[in-house]
Protein backbone atom coordinates (compact mmCIF):
# COMPACT_ATOMS: atom_id res chain seq x y z
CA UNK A 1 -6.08 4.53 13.36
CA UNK A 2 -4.62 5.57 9.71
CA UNK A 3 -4.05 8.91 10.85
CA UNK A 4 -2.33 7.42 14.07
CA UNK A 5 -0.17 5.50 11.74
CA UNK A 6 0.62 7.68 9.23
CA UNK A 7 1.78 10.29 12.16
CA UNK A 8 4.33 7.53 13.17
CA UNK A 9 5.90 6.18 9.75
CA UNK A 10 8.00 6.78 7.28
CA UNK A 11 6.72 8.86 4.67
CA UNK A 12 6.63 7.07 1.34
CA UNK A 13 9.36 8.00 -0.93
CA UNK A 14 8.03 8.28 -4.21
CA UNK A 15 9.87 8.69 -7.45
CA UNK A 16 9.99 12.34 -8.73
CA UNK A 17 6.55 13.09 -7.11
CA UNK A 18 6.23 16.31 -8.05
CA UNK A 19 5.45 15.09 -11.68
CA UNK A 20 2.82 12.51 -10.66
CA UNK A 21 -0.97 12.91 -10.11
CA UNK A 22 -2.75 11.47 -7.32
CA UNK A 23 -6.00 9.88 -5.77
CA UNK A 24 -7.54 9.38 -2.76
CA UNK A 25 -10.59 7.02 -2.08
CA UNK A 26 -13.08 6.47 0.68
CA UNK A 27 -14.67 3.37 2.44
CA UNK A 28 -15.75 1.26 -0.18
CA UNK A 29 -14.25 3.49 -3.13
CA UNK A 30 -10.80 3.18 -4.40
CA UNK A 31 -10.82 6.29 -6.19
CA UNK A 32 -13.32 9.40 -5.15
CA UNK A 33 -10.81 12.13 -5.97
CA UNK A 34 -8.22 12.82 -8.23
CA UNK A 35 -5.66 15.33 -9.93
CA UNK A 36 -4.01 16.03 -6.86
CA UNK A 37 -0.09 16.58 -6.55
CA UNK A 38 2.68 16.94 -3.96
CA UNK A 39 5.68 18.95 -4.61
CA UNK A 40 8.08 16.95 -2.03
CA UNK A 41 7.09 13.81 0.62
CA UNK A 42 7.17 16.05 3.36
CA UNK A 43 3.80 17.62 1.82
CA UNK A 44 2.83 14.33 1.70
CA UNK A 45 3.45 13.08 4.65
CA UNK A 46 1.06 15.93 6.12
CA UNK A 47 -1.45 15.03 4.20
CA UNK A 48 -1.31 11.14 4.91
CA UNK A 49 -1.38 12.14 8.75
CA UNK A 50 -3.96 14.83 8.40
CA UNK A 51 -6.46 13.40 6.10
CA UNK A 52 -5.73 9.77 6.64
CA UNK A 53 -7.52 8.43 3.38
CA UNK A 54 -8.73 4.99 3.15
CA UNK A 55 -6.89 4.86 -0.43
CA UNK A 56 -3.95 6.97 -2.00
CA UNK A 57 -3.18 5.98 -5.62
CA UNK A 58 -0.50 7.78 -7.84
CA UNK A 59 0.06 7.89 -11.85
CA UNK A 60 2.90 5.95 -13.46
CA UNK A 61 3.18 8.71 -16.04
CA UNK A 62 5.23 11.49 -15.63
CA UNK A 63 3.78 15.08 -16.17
CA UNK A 64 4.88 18.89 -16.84
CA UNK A 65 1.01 19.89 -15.13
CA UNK A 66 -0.20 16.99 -13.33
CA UNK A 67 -3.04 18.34 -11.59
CA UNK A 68 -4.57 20.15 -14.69
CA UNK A 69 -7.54 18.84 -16.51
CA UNK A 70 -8.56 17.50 -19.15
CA UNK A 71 -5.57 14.78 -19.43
CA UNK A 72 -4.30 16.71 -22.44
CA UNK A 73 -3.22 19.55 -20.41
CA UNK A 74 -1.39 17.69 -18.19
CA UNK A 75 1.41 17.17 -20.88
CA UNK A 76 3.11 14.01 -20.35
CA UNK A 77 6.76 13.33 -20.21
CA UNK A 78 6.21 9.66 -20.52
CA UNK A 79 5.32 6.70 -18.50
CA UNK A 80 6.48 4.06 -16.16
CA UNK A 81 5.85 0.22 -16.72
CA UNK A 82 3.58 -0.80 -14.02
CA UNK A 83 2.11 -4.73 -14.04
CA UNK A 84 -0.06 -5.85 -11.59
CA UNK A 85 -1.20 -9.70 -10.12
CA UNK A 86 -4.28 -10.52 -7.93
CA UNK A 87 -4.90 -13.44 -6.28
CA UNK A 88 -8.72 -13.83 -7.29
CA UNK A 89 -7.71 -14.09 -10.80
CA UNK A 90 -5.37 -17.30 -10.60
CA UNK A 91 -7.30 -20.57 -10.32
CA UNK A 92 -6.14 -22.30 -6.78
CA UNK A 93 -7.70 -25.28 -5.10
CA UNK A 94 -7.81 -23.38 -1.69
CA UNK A 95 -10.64 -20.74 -2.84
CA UNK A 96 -13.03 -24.10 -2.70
CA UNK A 97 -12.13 -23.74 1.34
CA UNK A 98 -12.45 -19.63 1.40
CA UNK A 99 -14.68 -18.18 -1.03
CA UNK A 100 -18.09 -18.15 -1.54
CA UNK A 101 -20.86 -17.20 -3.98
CA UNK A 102 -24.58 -16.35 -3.70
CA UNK A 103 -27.03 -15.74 -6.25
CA UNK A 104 -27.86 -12.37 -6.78
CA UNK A 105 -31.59 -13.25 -8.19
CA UNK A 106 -34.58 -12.97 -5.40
CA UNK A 107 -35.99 -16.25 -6.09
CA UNK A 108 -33.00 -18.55 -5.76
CA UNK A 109 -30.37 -16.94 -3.38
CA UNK A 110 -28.63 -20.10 -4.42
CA UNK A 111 -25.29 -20.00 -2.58
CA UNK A 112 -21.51 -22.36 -2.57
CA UNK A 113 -18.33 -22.08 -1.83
CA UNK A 114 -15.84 -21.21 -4.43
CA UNK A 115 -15.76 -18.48 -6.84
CA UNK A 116 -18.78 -18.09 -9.47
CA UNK A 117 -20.32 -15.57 -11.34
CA UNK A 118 -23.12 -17.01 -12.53
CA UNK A 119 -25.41 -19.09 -10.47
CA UNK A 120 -25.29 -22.83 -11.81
CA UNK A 121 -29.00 -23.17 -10.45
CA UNK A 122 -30.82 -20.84 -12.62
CA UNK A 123 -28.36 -19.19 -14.33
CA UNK A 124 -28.36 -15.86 -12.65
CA UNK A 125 -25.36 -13.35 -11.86
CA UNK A 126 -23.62 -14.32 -8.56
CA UNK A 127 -22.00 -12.45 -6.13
CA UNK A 128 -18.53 -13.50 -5.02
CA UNK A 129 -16.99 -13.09 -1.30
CA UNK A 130 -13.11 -13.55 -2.33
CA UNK A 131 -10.47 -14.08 0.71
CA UNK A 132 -6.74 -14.98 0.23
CA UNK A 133 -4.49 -17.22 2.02
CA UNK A 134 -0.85 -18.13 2.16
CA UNK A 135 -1.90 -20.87 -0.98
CA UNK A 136 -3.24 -18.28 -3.68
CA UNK A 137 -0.49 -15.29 -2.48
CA UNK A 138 1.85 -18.08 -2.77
CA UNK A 139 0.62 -18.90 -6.73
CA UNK A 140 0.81 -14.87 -7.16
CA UNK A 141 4.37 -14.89 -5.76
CA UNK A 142 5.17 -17.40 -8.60
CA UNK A 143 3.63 -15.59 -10.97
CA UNK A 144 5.50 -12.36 -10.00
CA UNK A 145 8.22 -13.88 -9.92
CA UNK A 146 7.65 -15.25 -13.68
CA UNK A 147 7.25 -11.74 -14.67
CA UNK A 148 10.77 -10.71 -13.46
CA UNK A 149 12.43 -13.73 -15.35
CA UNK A 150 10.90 -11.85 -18.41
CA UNK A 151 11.59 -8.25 -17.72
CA UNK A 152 15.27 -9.62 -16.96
CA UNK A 153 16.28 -11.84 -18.75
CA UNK A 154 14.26 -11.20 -21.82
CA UNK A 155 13.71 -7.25 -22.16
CA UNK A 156 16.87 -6.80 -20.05
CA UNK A 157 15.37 -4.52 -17.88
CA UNK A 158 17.58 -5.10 -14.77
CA UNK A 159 17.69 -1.33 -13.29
CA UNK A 160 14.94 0.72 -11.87
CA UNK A 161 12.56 -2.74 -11.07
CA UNK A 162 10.27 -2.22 -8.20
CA UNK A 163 7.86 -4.14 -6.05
CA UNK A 164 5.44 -4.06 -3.72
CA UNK A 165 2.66 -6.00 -2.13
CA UNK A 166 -0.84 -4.35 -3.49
CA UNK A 167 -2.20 -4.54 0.48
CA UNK A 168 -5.08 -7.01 -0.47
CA UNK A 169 -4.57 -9.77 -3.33
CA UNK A 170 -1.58 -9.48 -5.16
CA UNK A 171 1.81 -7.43 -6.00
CA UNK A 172 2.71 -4.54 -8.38
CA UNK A 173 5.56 -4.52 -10.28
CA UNK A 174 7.05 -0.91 -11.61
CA UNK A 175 9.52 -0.58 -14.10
CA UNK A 176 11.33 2.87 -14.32
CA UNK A 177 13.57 4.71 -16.72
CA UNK A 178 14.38 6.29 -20.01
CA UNK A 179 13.98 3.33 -21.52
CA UNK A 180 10.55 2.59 -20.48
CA UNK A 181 8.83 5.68 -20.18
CA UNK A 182 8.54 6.74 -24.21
CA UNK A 183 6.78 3.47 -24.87
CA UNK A 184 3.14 3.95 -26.39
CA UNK A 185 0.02 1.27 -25.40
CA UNK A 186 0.46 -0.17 -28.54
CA UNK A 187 4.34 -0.81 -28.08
CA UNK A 188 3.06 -1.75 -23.98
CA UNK A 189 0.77 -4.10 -25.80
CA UNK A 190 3.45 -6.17 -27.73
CA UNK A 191 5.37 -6.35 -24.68
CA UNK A 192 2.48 -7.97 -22.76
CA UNK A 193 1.61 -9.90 -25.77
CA UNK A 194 5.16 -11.36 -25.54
CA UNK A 195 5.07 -12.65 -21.83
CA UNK A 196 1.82 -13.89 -22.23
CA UNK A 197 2.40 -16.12 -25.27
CA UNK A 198 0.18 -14.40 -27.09
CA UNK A 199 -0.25 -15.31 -31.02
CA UNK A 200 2.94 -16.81 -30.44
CA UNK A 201 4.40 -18.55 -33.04
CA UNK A 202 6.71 -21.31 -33.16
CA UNK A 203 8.17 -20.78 -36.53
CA UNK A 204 8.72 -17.98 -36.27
CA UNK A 205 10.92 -18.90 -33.03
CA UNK A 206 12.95 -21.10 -35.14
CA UNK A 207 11.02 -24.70 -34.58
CA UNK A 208 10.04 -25.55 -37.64
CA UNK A 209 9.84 -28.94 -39.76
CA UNK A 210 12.33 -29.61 -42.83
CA UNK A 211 10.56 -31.73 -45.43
CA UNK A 212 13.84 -31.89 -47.27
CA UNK A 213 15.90 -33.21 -44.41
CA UNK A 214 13.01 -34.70 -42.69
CA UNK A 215 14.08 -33.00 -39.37
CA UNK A 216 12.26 -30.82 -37.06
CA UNK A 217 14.80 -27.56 -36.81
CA UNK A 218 15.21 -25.86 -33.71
CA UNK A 219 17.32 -22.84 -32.38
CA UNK A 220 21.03 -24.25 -31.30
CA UNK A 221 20.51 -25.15 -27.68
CA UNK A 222 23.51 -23.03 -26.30
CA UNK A 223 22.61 -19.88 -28.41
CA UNK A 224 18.88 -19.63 -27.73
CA UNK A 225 16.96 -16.98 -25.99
CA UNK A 226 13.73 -15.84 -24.93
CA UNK A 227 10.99 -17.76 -25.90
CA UNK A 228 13.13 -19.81 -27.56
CA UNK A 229 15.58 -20.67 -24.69
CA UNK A 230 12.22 -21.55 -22.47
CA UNK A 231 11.08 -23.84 -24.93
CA UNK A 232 14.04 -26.55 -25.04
CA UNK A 233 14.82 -26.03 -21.30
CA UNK A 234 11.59 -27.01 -21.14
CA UNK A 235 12.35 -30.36 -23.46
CA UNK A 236 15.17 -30.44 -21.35
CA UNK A 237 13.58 -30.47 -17.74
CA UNK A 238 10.98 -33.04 -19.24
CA UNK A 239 13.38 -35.42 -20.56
CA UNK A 240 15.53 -35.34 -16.92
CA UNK A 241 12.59 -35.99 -15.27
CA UNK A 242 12.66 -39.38 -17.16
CA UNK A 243 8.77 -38.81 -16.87
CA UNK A 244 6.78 -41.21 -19.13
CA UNK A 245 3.18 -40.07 -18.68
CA UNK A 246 4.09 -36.15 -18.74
CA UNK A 247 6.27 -36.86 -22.04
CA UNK A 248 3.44 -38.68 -23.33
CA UNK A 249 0.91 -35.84 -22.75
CA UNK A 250 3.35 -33.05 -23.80
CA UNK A 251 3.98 -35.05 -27.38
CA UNK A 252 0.38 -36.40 -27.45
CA UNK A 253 1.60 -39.86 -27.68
CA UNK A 254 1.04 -43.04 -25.44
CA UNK A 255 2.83 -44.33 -22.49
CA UNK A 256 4.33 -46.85 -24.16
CA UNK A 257 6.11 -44.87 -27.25
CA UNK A 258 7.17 -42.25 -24.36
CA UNK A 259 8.65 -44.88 -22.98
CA UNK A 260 11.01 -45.72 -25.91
CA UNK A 261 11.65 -42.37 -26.57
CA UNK A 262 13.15 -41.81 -23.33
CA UNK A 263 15.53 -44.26 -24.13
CA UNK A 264 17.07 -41.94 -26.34
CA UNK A 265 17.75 -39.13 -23.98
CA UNK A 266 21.39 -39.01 -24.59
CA UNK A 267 21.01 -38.67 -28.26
CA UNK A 268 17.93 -36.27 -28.21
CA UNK A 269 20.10 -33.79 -26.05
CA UNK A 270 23.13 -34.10 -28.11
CA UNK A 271 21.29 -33.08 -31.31
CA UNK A 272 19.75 -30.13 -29.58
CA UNK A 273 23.22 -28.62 -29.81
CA UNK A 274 23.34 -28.87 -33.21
CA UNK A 275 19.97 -26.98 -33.85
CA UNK A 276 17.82 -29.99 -33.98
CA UNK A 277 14.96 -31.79 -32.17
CA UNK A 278 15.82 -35.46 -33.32
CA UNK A 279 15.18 -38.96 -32.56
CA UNK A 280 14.83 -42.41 -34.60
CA UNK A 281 12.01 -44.05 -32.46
CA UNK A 282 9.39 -45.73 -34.94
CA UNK A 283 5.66 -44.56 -34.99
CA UNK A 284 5.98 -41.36 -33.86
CA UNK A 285 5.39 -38.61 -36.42
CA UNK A 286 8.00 -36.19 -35.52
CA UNK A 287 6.37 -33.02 -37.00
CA UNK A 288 3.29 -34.01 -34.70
CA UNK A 289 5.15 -34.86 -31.95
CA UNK A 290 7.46 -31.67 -31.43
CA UNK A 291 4.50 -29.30 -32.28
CA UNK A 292 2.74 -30.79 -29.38
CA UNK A 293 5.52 -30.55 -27.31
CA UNK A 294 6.39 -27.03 -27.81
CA UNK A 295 2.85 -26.38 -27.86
CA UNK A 296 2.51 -27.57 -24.63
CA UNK A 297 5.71 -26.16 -23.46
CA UNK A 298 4.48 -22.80 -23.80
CA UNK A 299 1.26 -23.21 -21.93
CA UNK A 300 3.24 -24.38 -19.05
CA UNK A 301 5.64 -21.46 -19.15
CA UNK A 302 3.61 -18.41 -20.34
CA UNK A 303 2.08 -16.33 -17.83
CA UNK A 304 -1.46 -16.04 -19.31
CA UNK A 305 -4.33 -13.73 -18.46
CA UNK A 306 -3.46 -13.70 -15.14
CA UNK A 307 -1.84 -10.55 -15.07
CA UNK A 308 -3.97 -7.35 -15.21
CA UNK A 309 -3.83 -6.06 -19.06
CA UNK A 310 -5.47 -2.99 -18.77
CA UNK A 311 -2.92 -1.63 -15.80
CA UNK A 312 -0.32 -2.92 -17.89
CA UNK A 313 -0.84 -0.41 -21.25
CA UNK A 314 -2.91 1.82 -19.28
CA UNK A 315 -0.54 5.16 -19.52
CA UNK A 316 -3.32 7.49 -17.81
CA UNK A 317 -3.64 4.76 -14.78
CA UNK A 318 -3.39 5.25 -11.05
CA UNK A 319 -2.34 2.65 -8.61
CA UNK A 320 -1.50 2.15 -5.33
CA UNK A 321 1.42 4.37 -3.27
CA UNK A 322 3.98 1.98 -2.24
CA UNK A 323 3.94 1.87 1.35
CA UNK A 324 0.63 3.11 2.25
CA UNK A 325 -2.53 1.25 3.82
CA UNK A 326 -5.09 -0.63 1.58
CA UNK A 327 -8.42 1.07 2.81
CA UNK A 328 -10.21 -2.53 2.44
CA UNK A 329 -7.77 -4.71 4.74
CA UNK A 330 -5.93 -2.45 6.56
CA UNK A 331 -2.55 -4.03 5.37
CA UNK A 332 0.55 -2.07 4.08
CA UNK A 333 1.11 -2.30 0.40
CA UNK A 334 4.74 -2.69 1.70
CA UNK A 335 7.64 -2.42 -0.83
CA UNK A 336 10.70 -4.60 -1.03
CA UNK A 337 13.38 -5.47 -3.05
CA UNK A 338 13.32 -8.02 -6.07
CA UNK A 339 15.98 -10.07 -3.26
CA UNK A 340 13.25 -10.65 -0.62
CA UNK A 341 10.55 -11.68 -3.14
CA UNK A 342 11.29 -15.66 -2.19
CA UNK A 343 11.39 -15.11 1.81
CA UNK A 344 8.34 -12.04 1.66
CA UNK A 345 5.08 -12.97 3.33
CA UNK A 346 2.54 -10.73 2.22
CA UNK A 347 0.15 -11.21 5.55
CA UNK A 348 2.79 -11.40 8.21
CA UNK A 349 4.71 -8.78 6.71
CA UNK A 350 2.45 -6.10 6.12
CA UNK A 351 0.65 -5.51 9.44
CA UNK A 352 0.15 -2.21 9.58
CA UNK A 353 -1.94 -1.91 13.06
CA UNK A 354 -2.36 -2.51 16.30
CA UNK A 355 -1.77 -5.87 18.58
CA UNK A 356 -4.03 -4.07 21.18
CA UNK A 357 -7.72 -6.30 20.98
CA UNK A 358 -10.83 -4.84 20.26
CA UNK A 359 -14.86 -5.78 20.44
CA UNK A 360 -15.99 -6.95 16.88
CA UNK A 361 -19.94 -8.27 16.92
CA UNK A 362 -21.87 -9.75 14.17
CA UNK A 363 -17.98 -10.96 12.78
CA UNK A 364 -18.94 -13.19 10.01
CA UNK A 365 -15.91 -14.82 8.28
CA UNK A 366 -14.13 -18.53 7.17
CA UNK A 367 -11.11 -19.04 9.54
CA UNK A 368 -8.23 -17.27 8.04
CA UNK A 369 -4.63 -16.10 8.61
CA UNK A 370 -2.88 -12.98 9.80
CA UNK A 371 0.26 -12.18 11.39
CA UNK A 372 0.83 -15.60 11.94
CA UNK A 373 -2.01 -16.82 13.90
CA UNK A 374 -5.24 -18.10 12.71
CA UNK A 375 -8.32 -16.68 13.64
CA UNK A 376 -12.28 -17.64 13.06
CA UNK A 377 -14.18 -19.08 11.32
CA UNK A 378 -17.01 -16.89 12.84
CA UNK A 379 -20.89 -16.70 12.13
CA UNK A 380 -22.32 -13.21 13.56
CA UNK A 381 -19.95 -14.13 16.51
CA UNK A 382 -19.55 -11.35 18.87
CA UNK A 383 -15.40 -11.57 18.88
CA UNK A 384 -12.44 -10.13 20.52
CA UNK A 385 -9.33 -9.50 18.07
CA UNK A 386 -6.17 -7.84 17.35
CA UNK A 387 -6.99 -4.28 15.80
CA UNK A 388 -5.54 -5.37 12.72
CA UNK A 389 -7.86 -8.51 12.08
CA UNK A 390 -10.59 -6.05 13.01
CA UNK A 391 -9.87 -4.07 10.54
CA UNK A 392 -8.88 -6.60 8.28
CA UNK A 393 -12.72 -7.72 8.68
């Protein structure tokens, strides 16, 4: 069936692929072979439709000898960006409904649903079965599209962004170009440090308390940027929400002084314009106050740990050909542009196989969604289904 498919489609057009390496992987291994390359995609596209391999991974570095070994003799030309969100790594209610854990020890075999890798019962490993739905792609989405607001608006990197689905749990998001590609980990590190908040520090940002005017200082409202400009829109969108109880856990102050603070919403927002975070409501401790707002702020905004660090300085890493079927669902790790992020729907969009039904016995699964229809749940069911749910399975 991947042969069949790759005979039919488009070969994938990747960037300068005659300076990339590749991989290939197997059943149940990503990556069993590497330091491949392809001089053009028409060599590729033989290969895809002779070899059909589960996996096909390329390098987001750039290089004069790309299938030479060790790495140093590949001599690299530099690097693209490449950041990367799963699914299984952002914390969703729905994985209560479709994952699953057993304990991996011979005595207990404890078991649950939900994700948990170590067994609550007697405090053994635990294995995880991890599905996705619509709900936890749909967190990912947000998160992706979190990402761009950064590389955009931030780094301004607003050429040469590309995206794709990954085929299983999340998207990949390349960044390519001069400007990019001469960046070292450590220099990829203080980027992701950036987006992710980490070490951040207020003061540095400009919010800072005055003893001598007794003020809290902030960055002009109307001049701000970065980190800076997502901190007061986020005083901002909290203030025109005229919501008490989220004010009052933001500032770390009760109901009832959130309350009276709101009251000055006019004034607060005027002063932001001026460069400071101001209001005249008695028994609040303004210093406190605005650190715990920003604070919070930035929890609410940053990205965290959900994106994958080690892809993201990783200059030697392979990852998934745009395009091209993920071995383990059977899905297309389909590309699109940063436009159709908002309408893309990563498992009625990528179906890569056949409608035409198929015998599946011993199908054990919860009930979940493909191509829009819903299918299972099944336990060692013997099952007729769409070749792509079969594979999917």
């Amino acid at each position: 069936q991947l042969a069949a498919y790759y005979a039919t489609a488009p070969v994938p057009q990747v960037p300068e692929i005659a300076s990339r390496e590749f991989g290939i992987g197997e059943f149940g291994k990503k990556i069993s072979s590497r330091h491949l390359t392809f001089h053009n995609s028409a060599e590729l596209g033989q290969f895809l439709s002779g070899c059909a391999p589960f996996y096909i991974s390329y390098s987001n570095a750039l290089y004069d000898f790309p299938a030479a070994r060790p790495m140093e003799a590949k001599a690299m030309r530099g690097a693209d960006l490449v950041y990367e969100f799963d699914a299984d790594e952002i914390k969703t209610n729905c994985k209560l409904s479709h994952d699953s854990w057993t304990c991996t020890s011979a005595t207990c075999l404890a078991s649950g649903k939900g994700r948990l890798l170590v067994c609550p019962e007697c405090g053994s490993g635990a294995s995880a079965e991890e599905w996705v739905c619509q709900e936890c792609l749909g967190a990912t989405k947000s998160q992706t599209k979190k990402l761009l607001s950064f590389l955009q608006d931030d780094f301004g990197f607003s050429e040469g962004i590309s995206l794709n689905f990954s085929g299983s749990k999340g998207f990949h998001i390349h960044v390519r170009g001069t400007y990019v590609r001469g960046l070292s980990k450590p220099a990829r590190l203080e980027l992701l440090d950036y987006i992710t908040a980490t070490n951040l520090d207020v003061d540095v940002l400009g919010f800072f308390y005055n003893k001598t005017k007794n003020s809290f200082i902030c960055p002009k409202k109307n001049e701000a940027k970065g980190w800076s400009k997502r901190i007061l829109d986020s005083v901002v969108a909290a203030l025109e929400k005229n919501d008490i109880s989220k004010i009052a856990v933001m500032g770390n102050i009760t109901t009832a002084a959130a309350g009276k603070l709101l009251k000055e919403k006019p004034n607060i927002l005027h002063h932001m314009g001026n460069g400071l975070l101001a209001f005249s409501t008695k028994g609040i401790d303004a210093n406190k106050f605005w650190r715990h707002f920003t604070t919070f702020a930035i929890s609410e905004e940053k990205i965290g740990l959900e994106v994958d660090r080690q892809t993201s300085i990783d200059i030697n890493k392979i990852i998934r050909v745009p395009n091209t079927i993920h071995g383990g669902t059977g899905l297309l790790a389909k590309e699109f542009s940063v436009e159709q992020l908002g309408s893309f729907q990563p498992l009625d969009d990528s179906i890569a196989m056949a409608e035409a039904e198929i015998k599946v016995q011993n199908a054990v699964a919860p009930r979940f969604y493909l191509n829009r229809k819903w299918f299972g749940p099944y336990a060692g069911d013997e099952v007729s289904l769409p070749l792509y749910a079969a594979f999917y399975l």
